[in-house]
PDB file of N, CA and C in Angstrom:
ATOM      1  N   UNK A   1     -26.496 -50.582   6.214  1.00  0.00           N
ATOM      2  CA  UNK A   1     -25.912 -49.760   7.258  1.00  0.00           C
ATOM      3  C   UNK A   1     -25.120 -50.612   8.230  1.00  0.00           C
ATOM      4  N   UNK A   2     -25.669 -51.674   8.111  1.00  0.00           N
ATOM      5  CA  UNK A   2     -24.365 -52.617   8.963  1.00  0.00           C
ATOM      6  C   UNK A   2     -24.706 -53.032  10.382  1.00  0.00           C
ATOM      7  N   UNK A   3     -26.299 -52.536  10.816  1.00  0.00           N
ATOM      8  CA  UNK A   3     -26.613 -53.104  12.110  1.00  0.00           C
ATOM      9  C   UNK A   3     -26.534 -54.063  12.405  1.00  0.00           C
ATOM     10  N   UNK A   4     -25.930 -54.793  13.668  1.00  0.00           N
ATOM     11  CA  UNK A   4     -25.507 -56.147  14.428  1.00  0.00           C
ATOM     12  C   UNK A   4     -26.695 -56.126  15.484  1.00  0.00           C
ATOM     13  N   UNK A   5     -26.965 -57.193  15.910  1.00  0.00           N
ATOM     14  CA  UNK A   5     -27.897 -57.859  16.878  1.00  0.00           C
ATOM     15  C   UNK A   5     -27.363 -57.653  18.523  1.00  0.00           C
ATOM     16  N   UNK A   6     -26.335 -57.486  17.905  1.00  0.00           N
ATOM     17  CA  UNK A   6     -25.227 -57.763  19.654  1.00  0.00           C
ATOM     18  C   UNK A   6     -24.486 -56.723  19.909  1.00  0.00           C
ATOM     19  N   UNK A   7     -24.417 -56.108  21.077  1.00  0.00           N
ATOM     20  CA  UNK A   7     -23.429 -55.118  20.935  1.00  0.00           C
ATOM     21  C   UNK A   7     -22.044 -55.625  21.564  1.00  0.00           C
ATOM     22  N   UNK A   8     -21.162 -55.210  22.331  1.00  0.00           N
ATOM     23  CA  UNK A   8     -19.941 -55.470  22.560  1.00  0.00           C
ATOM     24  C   UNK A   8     -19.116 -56.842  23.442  1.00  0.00           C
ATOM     25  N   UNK A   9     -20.772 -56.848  24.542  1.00  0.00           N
ATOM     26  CA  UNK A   9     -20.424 -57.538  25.403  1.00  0.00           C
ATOM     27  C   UNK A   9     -21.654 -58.982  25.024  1.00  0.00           C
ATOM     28  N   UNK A  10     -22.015 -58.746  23.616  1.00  0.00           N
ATOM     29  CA  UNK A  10     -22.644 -59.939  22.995  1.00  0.00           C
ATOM     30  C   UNK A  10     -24.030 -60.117  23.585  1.00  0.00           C
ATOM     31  N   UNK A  11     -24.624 -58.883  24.123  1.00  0.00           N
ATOM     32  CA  UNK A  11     -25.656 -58.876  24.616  1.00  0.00           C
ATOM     33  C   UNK A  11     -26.836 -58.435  23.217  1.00  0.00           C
ATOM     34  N   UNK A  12     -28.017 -58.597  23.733  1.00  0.00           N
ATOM     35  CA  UNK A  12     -28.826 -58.290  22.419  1.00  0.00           C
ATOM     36  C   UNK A  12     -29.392 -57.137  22.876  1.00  0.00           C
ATOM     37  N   UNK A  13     -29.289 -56.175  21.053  1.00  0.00           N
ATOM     38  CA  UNK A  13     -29.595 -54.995  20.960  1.00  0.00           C
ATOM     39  C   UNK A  13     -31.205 -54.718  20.176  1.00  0.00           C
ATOM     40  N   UNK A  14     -31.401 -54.360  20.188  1.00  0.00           N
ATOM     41  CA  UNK A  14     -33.125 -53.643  19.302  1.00  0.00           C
ATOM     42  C   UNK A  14     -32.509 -52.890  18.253  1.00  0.00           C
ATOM     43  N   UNK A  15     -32.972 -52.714  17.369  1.00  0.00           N
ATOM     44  CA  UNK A  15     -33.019 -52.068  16.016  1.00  0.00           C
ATOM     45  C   UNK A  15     -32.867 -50.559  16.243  1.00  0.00           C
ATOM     46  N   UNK A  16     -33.523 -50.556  17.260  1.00  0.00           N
ATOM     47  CA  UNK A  16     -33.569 -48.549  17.319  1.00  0.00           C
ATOM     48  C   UNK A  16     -32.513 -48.316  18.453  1.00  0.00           C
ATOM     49  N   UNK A  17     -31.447 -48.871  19.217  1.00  0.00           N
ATOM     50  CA  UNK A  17     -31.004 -49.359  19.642  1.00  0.00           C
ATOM     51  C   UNK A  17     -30.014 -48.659  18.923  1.00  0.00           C
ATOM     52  N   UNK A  18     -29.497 -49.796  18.099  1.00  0.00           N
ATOM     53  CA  UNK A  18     -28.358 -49.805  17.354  1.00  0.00           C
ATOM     54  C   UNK A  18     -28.433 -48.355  16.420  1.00  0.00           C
ATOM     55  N   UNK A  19     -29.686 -48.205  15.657  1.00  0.00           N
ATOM     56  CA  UNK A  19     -29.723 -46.938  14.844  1.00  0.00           C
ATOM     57  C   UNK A  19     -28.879 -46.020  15.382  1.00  0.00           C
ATOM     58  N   UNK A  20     -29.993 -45.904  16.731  1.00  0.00           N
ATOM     59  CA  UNK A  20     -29.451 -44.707  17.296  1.00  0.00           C
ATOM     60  C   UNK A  20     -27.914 -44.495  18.042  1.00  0.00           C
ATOM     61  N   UNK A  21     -27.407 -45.800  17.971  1.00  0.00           N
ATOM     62  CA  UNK A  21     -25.689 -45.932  18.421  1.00  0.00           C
ATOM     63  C   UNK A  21     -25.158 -45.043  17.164  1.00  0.00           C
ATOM     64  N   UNK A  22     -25.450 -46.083  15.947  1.00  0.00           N
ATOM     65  CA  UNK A  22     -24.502 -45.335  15.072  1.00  0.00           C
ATOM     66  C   UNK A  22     -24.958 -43.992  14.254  1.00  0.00           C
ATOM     67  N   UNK A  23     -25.989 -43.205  14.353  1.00  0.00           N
ATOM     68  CA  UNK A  23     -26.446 -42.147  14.431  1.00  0.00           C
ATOM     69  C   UNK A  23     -25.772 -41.161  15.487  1.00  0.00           C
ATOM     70  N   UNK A  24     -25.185 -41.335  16.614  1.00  0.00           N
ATOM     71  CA  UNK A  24     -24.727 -40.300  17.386  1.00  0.00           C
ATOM     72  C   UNK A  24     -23.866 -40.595  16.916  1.00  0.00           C
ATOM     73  N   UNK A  25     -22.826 -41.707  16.147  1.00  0.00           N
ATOM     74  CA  UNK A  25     -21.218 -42.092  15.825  1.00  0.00           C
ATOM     75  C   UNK A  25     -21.233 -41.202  14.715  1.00  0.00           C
ATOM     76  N   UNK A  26     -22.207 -41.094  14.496  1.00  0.00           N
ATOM     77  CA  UNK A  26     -22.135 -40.303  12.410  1.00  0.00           C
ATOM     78  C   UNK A  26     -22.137 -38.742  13.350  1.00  0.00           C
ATOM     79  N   UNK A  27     -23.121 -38.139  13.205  1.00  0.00           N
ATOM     80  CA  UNK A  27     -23.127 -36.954  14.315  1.00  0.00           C
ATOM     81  C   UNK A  27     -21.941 -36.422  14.963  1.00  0.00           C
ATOM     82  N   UNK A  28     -21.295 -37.370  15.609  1.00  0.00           N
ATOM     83  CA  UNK A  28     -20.297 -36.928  16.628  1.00  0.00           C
ATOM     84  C   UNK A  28     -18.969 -36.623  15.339  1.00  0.00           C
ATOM     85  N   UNK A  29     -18.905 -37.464  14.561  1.00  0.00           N
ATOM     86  CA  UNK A  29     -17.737 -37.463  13.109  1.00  0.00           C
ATOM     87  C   UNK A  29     -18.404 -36.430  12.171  1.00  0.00           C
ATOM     88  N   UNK A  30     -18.983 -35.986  12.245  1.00  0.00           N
ATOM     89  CA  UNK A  30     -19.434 -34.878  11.211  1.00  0.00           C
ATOM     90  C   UNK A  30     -18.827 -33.806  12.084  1.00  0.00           C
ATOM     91  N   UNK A  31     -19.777 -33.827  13.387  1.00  0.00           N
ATOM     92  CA  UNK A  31     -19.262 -32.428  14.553  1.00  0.00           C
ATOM     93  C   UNK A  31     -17.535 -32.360  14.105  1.00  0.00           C
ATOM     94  N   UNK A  32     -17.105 -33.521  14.457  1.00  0.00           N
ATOM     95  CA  UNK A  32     -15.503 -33.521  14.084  1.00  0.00           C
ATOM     96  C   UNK A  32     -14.987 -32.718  13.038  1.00  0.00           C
ATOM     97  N   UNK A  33     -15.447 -33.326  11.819  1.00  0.00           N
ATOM     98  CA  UNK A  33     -14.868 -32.696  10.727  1.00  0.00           C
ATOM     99  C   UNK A  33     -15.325 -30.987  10.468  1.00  0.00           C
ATOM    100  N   UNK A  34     -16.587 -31.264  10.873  1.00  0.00           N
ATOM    101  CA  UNK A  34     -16.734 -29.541  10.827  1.00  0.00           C
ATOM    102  C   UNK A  34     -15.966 -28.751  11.924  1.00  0.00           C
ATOM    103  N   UNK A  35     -15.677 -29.229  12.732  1.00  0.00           N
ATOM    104  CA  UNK A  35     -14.651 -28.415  14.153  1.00  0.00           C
ATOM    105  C   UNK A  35     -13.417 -28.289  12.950  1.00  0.00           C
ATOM    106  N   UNK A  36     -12.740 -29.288  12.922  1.00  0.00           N
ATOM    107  CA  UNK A  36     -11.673 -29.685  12.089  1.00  0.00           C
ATOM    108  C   UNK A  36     -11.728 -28.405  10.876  1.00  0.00           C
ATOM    109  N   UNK A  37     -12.670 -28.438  10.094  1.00  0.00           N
ATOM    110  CA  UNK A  37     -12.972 -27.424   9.130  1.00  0.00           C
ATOM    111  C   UNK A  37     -12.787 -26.054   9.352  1.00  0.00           C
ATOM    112  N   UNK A  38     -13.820 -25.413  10.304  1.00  0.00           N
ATOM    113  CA  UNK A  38     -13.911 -24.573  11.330  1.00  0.00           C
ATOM    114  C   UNK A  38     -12.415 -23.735  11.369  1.00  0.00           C
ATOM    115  N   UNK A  39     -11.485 -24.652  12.569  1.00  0.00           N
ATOM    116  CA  UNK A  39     -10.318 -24.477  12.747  1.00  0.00           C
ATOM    117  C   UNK A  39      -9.078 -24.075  11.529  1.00  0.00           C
ATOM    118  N   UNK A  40      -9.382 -24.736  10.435  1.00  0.00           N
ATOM    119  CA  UNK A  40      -8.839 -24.534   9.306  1.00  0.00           C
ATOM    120  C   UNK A  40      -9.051 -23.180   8.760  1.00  0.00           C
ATOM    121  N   UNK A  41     -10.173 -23.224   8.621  1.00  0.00           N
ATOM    122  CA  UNK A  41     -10.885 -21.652   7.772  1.00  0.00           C
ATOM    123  C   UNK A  41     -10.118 -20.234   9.313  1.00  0.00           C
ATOM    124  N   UNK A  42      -9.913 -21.074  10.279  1.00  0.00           N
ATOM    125  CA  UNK A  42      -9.442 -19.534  11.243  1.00  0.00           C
ATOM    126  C   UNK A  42      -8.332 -19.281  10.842  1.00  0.00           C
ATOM    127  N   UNK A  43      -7.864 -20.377  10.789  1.00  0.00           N
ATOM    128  CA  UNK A  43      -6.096 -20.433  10.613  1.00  0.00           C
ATOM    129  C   UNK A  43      -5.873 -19.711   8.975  1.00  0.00           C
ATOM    130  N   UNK A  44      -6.568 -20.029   8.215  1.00  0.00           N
ATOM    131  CA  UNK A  44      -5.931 -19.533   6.969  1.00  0.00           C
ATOM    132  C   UNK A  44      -6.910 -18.083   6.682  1.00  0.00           C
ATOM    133  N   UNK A  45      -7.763 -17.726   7.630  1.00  0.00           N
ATOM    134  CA  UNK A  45      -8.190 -16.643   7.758  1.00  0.00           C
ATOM    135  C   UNK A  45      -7.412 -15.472   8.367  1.00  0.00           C
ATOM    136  N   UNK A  46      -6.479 -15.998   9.450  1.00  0.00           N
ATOM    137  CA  UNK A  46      -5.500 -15.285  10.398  1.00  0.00           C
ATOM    138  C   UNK A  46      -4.478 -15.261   9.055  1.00  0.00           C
ATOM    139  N   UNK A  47      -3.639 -16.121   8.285  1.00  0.00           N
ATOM    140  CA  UNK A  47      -2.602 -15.748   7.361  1.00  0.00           C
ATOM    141  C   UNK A  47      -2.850 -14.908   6.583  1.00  0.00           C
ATOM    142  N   UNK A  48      -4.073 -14.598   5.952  1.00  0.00           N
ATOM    143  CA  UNK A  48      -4.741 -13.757   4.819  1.00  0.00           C
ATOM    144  C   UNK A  48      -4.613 -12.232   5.700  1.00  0.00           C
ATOM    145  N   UNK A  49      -5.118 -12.331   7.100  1.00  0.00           N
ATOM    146  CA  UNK A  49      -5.259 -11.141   7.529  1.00  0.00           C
ATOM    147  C   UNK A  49      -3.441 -10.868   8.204  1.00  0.00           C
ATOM    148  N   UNK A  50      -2.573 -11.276   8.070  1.00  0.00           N
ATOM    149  CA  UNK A  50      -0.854 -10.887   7.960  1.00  0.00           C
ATOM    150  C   UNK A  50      -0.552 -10.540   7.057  1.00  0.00           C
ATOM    151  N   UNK A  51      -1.098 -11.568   5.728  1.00  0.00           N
ATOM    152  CA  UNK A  51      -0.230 -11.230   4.649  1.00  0.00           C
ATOM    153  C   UNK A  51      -1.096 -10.033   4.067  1.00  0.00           C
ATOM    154  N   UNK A  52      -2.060  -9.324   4.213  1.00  0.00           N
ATOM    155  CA  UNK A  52      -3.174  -8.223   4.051  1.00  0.00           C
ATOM    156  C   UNK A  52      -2.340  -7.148   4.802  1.00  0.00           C
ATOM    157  N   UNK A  53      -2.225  -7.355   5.723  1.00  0.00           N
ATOM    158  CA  UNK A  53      -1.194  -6.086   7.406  1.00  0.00           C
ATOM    159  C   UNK A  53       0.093  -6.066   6.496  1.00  0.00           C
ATOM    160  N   UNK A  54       0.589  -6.597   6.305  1.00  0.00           N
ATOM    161  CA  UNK A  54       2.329  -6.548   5.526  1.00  0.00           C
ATOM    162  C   UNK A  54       2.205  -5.793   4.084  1.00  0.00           C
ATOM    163  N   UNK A  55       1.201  -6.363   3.365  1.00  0.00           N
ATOM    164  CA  UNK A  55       1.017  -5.555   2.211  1.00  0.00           C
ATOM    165  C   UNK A  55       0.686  -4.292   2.423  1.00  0.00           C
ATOM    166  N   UNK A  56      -0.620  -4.028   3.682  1.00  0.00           N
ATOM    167  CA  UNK A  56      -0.399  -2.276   3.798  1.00  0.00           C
ATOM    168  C   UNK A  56       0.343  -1.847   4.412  1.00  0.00           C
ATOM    169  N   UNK A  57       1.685  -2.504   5.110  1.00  0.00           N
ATOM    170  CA  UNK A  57       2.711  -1.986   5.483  1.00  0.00           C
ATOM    171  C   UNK A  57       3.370  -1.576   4.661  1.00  0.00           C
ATOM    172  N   UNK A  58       3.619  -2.260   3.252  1.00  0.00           N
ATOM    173  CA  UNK A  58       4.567  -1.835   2.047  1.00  0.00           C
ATOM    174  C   UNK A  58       3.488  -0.442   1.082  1.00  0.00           C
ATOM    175  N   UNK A  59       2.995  -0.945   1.481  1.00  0.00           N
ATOM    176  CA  UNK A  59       2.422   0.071   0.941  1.00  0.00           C
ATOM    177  C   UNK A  59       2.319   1.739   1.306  1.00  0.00           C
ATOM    178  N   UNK A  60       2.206   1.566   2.698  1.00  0.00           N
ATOM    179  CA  UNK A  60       2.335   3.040   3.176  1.00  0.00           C
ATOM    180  C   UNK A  60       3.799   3.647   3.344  1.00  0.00           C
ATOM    181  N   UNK A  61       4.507   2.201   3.138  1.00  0.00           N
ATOM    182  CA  UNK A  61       6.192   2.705   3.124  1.00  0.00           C
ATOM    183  C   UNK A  61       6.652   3.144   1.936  1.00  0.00           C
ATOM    184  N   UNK A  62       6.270   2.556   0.474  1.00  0.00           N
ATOM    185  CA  UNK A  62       6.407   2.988  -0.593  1.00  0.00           C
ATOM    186  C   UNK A  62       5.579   4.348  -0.575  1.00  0.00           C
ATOM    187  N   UNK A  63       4.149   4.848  -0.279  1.00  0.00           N
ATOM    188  CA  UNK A  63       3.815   6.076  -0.049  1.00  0.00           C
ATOM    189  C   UNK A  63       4.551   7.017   0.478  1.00  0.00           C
ATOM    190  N   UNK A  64       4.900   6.620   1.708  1.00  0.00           N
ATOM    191  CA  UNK A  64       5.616   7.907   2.382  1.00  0.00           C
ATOM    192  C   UNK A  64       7.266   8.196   1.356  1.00  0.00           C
ATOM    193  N   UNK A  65       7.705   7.192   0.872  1.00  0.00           N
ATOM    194  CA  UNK A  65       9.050   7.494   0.270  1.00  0.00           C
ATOM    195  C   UNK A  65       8.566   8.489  -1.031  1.00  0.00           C
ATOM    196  N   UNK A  66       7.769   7.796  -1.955  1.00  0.00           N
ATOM    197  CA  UNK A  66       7.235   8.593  -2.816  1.00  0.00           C
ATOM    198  C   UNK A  66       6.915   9.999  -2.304  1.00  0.00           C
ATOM    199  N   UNK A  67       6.149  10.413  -1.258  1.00  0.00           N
ATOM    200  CA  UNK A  67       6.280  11.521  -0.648  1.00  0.00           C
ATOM    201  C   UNK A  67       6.920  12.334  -0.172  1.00  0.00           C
ATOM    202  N   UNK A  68       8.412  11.996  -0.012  1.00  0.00           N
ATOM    203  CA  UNK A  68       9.697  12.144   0.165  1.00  0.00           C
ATOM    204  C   UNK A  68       9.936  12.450  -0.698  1.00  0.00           C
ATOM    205  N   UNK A  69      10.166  11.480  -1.897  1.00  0.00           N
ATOM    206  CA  UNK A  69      10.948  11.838  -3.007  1.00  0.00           C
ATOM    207  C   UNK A  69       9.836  13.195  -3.736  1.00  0.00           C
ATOM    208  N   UNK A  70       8.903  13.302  -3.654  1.00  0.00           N
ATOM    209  CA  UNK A  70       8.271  14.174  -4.150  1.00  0.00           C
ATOM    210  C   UNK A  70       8.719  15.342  -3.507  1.00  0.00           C
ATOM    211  N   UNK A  71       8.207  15.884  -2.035  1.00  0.00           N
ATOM    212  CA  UNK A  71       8.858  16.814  -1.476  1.00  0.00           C
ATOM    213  C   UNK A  71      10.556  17.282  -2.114  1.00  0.00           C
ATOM    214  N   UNK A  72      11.181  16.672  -1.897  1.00  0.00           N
ATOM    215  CA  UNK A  72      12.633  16.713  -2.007  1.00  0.00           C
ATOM    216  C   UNK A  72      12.816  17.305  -3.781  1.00  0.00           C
ATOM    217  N   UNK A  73      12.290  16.962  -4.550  1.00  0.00           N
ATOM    218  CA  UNK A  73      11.737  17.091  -5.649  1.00  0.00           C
ATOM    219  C   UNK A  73      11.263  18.860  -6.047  1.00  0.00           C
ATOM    220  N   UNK A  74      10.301  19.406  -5.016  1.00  0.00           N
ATOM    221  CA  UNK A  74       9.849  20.358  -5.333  1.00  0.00           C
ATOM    222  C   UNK A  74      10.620  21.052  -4.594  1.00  0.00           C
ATOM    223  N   UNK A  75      11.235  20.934  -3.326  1.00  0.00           N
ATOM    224  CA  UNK A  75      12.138  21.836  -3.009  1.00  0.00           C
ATOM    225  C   UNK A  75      13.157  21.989  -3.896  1.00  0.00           C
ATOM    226  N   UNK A  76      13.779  21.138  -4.433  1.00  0.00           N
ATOM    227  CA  UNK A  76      15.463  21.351  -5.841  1.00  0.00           C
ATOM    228  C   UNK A  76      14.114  22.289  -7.129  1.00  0.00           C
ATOM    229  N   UNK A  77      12.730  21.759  -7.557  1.00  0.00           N
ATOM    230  CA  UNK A  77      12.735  23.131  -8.480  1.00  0.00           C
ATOM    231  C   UNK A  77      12.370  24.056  -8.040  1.00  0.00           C
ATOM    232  N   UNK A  78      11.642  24.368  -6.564  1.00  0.00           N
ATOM    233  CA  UNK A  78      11.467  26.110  -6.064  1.00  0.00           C
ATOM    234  C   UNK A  78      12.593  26.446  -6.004  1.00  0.00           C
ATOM    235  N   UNK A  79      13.727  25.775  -5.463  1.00  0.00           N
ATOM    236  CA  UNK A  79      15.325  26.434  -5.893  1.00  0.00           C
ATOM    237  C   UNK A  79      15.610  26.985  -6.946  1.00  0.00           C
ATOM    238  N   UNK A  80      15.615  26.231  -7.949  1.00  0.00           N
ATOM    239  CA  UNK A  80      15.678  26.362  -9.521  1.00  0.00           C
ATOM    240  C   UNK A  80      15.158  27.728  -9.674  1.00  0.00           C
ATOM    241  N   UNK A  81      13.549  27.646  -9.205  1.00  0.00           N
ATOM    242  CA  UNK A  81      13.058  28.967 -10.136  1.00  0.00           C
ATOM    243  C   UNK A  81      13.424  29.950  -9.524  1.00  0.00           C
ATOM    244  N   UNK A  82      13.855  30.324  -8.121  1.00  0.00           N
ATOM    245  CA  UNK A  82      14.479  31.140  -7.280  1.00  0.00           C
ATOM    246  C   UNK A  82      15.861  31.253  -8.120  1.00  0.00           C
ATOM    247  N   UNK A  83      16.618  30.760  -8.344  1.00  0.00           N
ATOM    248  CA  UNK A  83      17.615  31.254  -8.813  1.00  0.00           C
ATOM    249  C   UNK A  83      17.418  31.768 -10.339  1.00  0.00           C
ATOM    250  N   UNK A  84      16.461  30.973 -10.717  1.00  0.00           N
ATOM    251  CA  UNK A  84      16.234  31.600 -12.545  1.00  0.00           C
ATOM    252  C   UNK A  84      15.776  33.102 -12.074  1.00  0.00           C
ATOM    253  N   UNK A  85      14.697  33.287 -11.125  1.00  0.00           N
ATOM    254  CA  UNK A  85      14.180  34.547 -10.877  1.00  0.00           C
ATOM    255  C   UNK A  85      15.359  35.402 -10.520  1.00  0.00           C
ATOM    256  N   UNK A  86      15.889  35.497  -9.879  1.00  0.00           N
ATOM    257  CA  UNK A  86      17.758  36.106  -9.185  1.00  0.00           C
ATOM    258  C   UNK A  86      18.020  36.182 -10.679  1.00  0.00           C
ATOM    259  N   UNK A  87      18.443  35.011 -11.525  1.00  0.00           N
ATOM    260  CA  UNK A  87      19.338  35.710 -12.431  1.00  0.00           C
ATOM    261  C   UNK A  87      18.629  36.755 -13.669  1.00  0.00           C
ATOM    262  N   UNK A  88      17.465  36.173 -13.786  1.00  0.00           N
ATOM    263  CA  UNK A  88      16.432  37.078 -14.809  1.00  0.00           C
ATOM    264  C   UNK A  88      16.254  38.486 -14.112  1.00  0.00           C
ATOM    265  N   UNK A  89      15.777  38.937 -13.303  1.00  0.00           N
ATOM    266  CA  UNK A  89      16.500  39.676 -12.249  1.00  0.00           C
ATOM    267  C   UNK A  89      17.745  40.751 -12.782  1.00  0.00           C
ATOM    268  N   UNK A  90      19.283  39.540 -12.249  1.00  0.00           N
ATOM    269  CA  UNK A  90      20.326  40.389 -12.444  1.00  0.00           C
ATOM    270  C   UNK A  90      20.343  40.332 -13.750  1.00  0.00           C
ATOM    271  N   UNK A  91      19.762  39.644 -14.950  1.00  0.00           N
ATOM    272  CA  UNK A  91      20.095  40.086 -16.315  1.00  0.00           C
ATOM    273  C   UNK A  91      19.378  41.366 -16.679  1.00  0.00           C
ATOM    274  N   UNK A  92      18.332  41.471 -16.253  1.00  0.00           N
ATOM    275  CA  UNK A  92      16.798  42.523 -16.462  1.00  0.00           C
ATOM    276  C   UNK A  92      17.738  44.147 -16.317  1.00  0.00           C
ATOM    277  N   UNK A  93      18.822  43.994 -15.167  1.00  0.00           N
ATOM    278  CA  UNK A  93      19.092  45.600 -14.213  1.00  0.00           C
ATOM    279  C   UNK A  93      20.430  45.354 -15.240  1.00  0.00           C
ATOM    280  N   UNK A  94      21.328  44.483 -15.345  1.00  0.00           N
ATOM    281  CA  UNK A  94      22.164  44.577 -16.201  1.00  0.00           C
ATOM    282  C   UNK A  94      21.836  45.436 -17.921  1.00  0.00           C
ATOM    283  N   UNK A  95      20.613  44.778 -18.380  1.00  0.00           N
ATOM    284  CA  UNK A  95      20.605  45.390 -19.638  1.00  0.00           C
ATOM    285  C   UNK A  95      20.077  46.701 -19.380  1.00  0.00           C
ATOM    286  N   UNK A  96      19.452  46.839 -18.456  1.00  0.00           N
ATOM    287  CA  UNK A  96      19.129  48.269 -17.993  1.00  0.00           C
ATOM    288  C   UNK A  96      20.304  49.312 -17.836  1.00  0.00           C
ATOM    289  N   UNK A  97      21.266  48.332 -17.396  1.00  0.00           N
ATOM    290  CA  UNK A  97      22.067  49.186 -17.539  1.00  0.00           C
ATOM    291  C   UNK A  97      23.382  49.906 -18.536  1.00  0.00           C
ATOM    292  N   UNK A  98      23.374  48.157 -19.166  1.00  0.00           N
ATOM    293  CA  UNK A  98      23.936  48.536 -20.180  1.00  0.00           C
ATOM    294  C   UNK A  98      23.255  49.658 -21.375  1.00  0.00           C
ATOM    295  N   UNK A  99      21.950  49.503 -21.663  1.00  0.00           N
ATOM    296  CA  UNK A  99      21.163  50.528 -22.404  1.00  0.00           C
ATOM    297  C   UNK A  99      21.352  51.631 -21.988  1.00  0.00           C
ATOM    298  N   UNK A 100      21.447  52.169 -20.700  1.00  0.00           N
ATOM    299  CA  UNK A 100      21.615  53.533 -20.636  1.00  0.00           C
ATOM    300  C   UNK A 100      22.770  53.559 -20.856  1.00  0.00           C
ATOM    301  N   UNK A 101      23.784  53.027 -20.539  1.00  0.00           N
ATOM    302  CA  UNK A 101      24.974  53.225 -20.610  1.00  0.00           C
ATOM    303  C   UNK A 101      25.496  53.597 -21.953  1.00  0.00           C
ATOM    304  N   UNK A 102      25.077  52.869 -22.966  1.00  0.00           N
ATOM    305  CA  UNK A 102      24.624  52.949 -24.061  1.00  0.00           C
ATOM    306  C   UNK A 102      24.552  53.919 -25.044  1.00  0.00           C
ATOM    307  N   UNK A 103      23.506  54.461 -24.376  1.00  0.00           N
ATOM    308  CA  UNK A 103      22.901  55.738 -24.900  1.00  0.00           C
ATOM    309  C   UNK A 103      23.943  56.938 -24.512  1.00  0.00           C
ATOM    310  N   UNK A 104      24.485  56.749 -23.270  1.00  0.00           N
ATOM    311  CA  UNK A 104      25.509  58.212 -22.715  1.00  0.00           C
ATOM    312  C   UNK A 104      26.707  57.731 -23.816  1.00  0.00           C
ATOM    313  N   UNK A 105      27.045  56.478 -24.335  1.00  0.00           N
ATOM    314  CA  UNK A 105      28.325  56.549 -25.025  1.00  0.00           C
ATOM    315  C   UNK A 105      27.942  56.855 -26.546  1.00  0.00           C
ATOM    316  N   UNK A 106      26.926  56.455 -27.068  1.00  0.00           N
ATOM    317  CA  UNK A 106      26.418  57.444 -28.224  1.00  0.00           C
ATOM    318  C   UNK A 106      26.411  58.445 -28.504  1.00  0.00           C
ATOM    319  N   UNK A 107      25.884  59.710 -27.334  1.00  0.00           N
ATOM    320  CA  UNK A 107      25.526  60.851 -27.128  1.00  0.00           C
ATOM    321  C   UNK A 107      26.476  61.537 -26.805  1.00  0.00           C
ATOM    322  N   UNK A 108      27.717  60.985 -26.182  1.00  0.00           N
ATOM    323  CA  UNK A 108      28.766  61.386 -25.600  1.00  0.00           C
ATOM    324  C   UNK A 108      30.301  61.281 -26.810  1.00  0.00           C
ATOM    325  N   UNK A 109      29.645  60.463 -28.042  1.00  0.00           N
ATOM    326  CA  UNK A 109      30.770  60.284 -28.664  1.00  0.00           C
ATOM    327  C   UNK A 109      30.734  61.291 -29.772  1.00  0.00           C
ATOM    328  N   UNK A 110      30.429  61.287 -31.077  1.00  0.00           N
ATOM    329  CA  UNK A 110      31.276  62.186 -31.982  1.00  0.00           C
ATOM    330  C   UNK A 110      30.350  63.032 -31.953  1.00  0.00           C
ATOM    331  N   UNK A 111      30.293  64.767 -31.932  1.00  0.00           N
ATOM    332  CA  UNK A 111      29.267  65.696 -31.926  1.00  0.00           C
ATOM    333  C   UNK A 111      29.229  66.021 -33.636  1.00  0.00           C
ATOM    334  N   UNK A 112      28.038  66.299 -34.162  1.00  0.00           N
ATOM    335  CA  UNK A 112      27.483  66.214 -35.304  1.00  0.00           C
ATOM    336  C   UNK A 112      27.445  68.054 -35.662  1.00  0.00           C
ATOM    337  N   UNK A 113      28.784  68.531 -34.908  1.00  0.00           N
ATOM    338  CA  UNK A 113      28.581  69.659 -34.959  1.00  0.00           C
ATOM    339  C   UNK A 113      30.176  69.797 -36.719  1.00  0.00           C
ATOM    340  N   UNK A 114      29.744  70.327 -37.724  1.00  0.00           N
ATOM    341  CA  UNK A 114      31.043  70.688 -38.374  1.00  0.00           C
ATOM    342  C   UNK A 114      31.303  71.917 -38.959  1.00  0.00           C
TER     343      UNK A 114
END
């Protein structure tokens, strides 16, 4: 471990002395690196929680467009069937009418009288 007899000013140290010097030096460099650590894990904890916020930003933006485009979507075919209904509709009263019509130019044409 590297204990010296002397400490700085060449004075003499005791064994438990010295332990305990470089025991708080180890201690105090561990505290370090774990602060150090600590600080790290916030920091790349804070990027995870942006790049997490941005992704459900795209996300609810691609939702709502999809929701858009969906809406927009069902309004052009309730159009659609609104107008299929209108023309099925005017075809329905048309042959209605052509059939009777029909029938009066049958009935109305050569008499089967001779």
């Amino acid at each position: 471990m590297g204990f010296s007899d002397v400490d700085n000013e060449n004075k003499p140290l005791s064994f438990q002395e010295s332990f305990e010097a470089k025991r708080s030096h180890h201690l105090q460099e561990l505290q370090n690196r774990e602060d150090e650590m600590r600080q790290m894990f916030v920091v790349r904890v804070k990027e995870k929680e942006a790049e997490l916020k941005e992704a459900e930003k795209e996300l609810h933006a691609k939702f709502d467009k999809l929701k858009r485009d969906q809406d927009e979507q069902k309004k052009r075919l309730e159009e659609q069937r609104r107008k299929y209904e209108d023309d099925l509709m005017e075809f329905s009263k048309r042959k209605q009418q052509y059939s009777s019509m029909g029938h009066h130019t049958l009935t109305l044409g050569k008499s089967k009288k001779k």
